[in-house]
PDB file of N, CA and C in Angstrom:
ATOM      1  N   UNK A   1      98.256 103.618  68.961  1.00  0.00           N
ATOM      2  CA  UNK A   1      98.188 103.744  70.401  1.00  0.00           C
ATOM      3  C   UNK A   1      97.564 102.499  71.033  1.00  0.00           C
ATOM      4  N   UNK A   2      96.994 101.630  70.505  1.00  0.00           N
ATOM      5  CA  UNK A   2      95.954 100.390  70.725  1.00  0.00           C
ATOM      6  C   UNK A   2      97.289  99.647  72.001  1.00  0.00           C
ATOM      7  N   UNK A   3      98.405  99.150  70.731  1.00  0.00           N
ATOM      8  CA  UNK A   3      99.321  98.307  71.040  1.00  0.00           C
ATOM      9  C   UNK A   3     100.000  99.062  72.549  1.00  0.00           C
ATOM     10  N   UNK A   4     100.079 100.131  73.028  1.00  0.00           N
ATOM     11  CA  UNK A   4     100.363 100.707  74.344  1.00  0.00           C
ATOM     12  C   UNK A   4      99.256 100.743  74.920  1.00  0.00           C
ATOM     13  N   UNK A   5      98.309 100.595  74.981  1.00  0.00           N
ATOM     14  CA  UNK A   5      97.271 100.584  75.503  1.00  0.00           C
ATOM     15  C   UNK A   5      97.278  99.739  77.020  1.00  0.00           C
ATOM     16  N   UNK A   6      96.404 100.011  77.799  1.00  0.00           N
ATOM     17  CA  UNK A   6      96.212  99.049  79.386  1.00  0.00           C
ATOM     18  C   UNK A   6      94.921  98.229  79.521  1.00  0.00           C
ATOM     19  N   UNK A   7      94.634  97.566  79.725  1.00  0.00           N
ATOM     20  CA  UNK A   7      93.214  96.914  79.792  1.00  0.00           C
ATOM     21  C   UNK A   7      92.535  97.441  80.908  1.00  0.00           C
ATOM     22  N   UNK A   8      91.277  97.611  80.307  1.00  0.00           N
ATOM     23  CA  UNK A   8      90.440  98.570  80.980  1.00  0.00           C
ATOM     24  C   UNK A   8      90.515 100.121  81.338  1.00  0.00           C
ATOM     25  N   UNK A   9      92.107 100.696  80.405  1.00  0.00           N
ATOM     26  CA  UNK A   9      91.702 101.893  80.733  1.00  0.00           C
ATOM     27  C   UNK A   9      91.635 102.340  79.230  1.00  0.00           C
ATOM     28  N   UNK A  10      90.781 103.782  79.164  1.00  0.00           N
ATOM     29  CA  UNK A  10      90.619 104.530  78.004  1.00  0.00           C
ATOM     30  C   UNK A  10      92.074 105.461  77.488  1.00  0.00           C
ATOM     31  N   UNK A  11      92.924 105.483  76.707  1.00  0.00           N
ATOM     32  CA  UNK A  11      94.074 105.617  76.411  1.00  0.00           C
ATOM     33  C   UNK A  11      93.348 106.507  75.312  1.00  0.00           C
ATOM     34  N   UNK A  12      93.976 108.066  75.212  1.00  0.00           N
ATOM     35  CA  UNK A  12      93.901 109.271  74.540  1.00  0.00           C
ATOM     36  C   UNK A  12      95.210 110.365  74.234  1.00  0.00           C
ATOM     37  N   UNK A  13      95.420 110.709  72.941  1.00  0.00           N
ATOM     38  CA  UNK A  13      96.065 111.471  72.703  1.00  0.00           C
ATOM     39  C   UNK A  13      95.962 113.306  73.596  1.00  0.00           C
ATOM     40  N   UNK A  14      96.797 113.503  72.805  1.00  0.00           N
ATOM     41  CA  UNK A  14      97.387 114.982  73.939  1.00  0.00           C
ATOM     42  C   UNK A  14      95.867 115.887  73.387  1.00  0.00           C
ATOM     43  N   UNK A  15      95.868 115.638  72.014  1.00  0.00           N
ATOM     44  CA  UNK A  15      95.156 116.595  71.041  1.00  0.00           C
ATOM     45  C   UNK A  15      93.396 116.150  71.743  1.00  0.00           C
ATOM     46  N   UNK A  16      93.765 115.237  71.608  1.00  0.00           N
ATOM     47  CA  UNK A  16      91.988 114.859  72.385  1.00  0.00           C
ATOM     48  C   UNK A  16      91.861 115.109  73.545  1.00  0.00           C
ATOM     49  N   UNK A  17      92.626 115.157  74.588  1.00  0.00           N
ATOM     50  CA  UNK A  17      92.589 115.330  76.077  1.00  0.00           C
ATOM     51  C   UNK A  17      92.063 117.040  75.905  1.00  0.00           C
ATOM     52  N   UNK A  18      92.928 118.108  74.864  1.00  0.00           N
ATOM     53  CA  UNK A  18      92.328 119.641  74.670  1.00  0.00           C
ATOM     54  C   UNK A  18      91.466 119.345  74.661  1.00  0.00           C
ATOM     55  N   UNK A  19      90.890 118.345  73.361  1.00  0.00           N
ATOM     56  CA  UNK A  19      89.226 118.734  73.091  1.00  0.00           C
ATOM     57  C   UNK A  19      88.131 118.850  74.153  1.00  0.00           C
ATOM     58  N   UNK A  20      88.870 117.501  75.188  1.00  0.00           N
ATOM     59  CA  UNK A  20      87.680 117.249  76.365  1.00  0.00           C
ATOM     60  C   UNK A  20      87.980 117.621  77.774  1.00  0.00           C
ATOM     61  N   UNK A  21      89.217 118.244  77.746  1.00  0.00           N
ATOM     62  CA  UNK A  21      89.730 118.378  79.482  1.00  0.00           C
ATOM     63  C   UNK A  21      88.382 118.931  80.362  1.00  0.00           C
ATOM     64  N   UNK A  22      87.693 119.723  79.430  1.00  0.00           N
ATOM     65  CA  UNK A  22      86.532 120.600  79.901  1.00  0.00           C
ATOM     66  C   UNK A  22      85.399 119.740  80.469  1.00  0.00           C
ATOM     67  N   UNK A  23      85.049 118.918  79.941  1.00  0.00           N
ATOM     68  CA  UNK A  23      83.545 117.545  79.898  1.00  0.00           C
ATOM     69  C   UNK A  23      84.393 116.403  81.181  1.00  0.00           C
ATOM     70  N   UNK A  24      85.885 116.264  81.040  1.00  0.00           N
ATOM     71  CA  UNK A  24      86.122 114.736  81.182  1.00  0.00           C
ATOM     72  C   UNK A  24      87.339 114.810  82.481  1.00  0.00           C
ATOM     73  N   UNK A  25      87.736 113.901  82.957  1.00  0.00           N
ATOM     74  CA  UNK A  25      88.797 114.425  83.972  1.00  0.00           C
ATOM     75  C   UNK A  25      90.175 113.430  83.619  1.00  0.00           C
ATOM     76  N   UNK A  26      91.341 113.453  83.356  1.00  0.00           N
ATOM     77  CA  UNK A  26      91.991 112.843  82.993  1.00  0.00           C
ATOM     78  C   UNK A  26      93.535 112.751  83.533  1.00  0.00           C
ATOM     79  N   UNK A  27      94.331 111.566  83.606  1.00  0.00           N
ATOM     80  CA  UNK A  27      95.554 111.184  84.079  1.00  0.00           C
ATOM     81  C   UNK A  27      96.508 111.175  83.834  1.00  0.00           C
ATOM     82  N   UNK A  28      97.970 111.954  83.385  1.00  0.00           N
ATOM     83  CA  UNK A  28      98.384 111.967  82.769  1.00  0.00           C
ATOM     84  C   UNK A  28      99.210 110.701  82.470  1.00  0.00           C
ATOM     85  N   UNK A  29      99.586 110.247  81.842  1.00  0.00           N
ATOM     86  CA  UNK A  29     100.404 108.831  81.242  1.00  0.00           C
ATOM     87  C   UNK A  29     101.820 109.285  81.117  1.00  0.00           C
ATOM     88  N   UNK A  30     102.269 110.179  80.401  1.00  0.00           N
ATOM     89  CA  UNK A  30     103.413 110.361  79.801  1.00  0.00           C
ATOM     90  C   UNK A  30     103.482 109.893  78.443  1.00  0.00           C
ATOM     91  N   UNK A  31     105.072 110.235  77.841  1.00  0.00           N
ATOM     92  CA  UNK A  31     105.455 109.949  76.777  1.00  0.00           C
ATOM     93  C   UNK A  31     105.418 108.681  76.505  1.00  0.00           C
ATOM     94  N   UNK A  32     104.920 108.143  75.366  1.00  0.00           N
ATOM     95  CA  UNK A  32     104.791 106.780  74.381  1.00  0.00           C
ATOM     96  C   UNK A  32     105.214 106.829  73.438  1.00  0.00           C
ATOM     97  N   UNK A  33     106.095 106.111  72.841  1.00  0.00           N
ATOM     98  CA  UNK A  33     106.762 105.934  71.331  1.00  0.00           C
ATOM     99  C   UNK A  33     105.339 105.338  70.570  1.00  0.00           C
ATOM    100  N   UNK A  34     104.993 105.856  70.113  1.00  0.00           N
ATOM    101  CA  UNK A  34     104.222 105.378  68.663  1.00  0.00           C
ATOM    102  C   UNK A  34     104.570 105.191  67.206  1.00  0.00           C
ATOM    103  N   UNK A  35     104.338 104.111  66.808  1.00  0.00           N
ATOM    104  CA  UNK A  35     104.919 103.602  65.782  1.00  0.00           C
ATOM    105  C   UNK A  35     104.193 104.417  64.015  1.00  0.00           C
ATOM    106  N   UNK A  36     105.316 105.252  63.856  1.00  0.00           N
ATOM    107  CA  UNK A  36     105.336 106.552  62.480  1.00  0.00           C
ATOM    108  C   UNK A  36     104.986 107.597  62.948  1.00  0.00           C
ATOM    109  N   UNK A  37     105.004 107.719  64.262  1.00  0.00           N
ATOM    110  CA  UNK A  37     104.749 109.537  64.865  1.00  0.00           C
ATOM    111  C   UNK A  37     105.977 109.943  65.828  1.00  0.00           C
ATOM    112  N   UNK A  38     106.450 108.764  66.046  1.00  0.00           N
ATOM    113  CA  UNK A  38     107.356 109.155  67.271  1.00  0.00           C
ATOM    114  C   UNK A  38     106.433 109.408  68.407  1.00  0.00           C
ATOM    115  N   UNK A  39     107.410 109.879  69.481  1.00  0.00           N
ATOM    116  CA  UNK A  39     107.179 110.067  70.690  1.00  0.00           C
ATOM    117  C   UNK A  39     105.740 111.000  71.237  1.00  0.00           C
ATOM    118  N   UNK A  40     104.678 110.401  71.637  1.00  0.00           N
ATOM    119  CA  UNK A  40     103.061 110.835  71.883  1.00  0.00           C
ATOM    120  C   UNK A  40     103.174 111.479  73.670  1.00  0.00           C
ATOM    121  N   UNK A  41     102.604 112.113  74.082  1.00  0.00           N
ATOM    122  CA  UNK A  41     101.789 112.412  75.801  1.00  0.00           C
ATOM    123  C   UNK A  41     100.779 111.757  75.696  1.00  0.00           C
ATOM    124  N   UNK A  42     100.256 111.058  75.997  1.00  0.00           N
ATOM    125  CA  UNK A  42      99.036 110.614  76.636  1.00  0.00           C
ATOM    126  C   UNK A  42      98.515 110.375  77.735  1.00  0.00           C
ATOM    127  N   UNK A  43      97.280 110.550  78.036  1.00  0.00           N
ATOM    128  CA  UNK A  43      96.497 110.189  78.917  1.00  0.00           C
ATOM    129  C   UNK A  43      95.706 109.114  79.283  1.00  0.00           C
ATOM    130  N   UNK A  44      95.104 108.950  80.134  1.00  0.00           N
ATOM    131  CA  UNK A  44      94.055 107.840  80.517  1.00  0.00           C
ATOM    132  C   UNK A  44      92.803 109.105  80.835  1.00  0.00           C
ATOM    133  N   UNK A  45      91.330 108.675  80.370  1.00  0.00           N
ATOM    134  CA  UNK A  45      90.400 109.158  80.592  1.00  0.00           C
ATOM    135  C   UNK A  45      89.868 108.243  82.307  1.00  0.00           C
ATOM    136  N   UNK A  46      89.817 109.230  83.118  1.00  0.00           N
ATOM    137  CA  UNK A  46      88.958 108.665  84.518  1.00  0.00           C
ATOM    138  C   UNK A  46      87.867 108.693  84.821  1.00  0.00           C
ATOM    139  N   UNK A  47      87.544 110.048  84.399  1.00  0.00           N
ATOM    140  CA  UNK A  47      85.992 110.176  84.930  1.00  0.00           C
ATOM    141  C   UNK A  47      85.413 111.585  83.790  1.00  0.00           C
ATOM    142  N   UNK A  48      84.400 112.146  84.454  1.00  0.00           N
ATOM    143  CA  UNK A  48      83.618 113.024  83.778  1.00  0.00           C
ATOM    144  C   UNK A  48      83.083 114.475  84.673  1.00  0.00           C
ATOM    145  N   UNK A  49      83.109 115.707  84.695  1.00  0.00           N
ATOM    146  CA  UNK A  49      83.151 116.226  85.381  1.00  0.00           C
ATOM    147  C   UNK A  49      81.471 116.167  85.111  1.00  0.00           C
ATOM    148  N   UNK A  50      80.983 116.814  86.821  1.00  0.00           N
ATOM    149  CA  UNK A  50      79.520 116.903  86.490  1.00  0.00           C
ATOM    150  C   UNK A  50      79.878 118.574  86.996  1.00  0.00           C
ATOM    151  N   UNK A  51      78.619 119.003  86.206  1.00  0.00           N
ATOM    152  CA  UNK A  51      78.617 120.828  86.735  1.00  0.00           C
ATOM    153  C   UNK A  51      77.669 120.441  87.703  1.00  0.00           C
ATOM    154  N   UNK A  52      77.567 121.930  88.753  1.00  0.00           N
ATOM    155  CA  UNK A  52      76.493 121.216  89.463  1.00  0.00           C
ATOM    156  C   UNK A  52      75.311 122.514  89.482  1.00  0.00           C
ATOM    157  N   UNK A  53      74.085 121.622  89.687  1.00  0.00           N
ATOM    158  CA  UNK A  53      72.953 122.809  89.104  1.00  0.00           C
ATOM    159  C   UNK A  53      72.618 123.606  90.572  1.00  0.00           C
TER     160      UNK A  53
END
């Protein structure tokens, strides 16, 4: 995923975006060919959610 990557943004799989949708706030990208997986969703990480007290 490096080589699709954007400068300066944080570039994340579908499977990691589950792990954190909850903590993190994120963009969707779309489909990326990745090279020995085929076709990926990814995201860009933006921000971070704050709860509020």
């Amino acid at each position: 995923m490096e080589s699709h990557g954007i400068p300066g943004k944080i570039q994340v799989s579908e499977t990691t975006y589950h792990l954190l949708q909850h903590q993190y706030k994120f963009e969707e990208r779309g489909l990326i060919e990745i090279k020995g997986k085929g076709e990926m969703k990814t995201y860009f990480l933006t921000g971070r959610h704050f709860s509020a007290l």
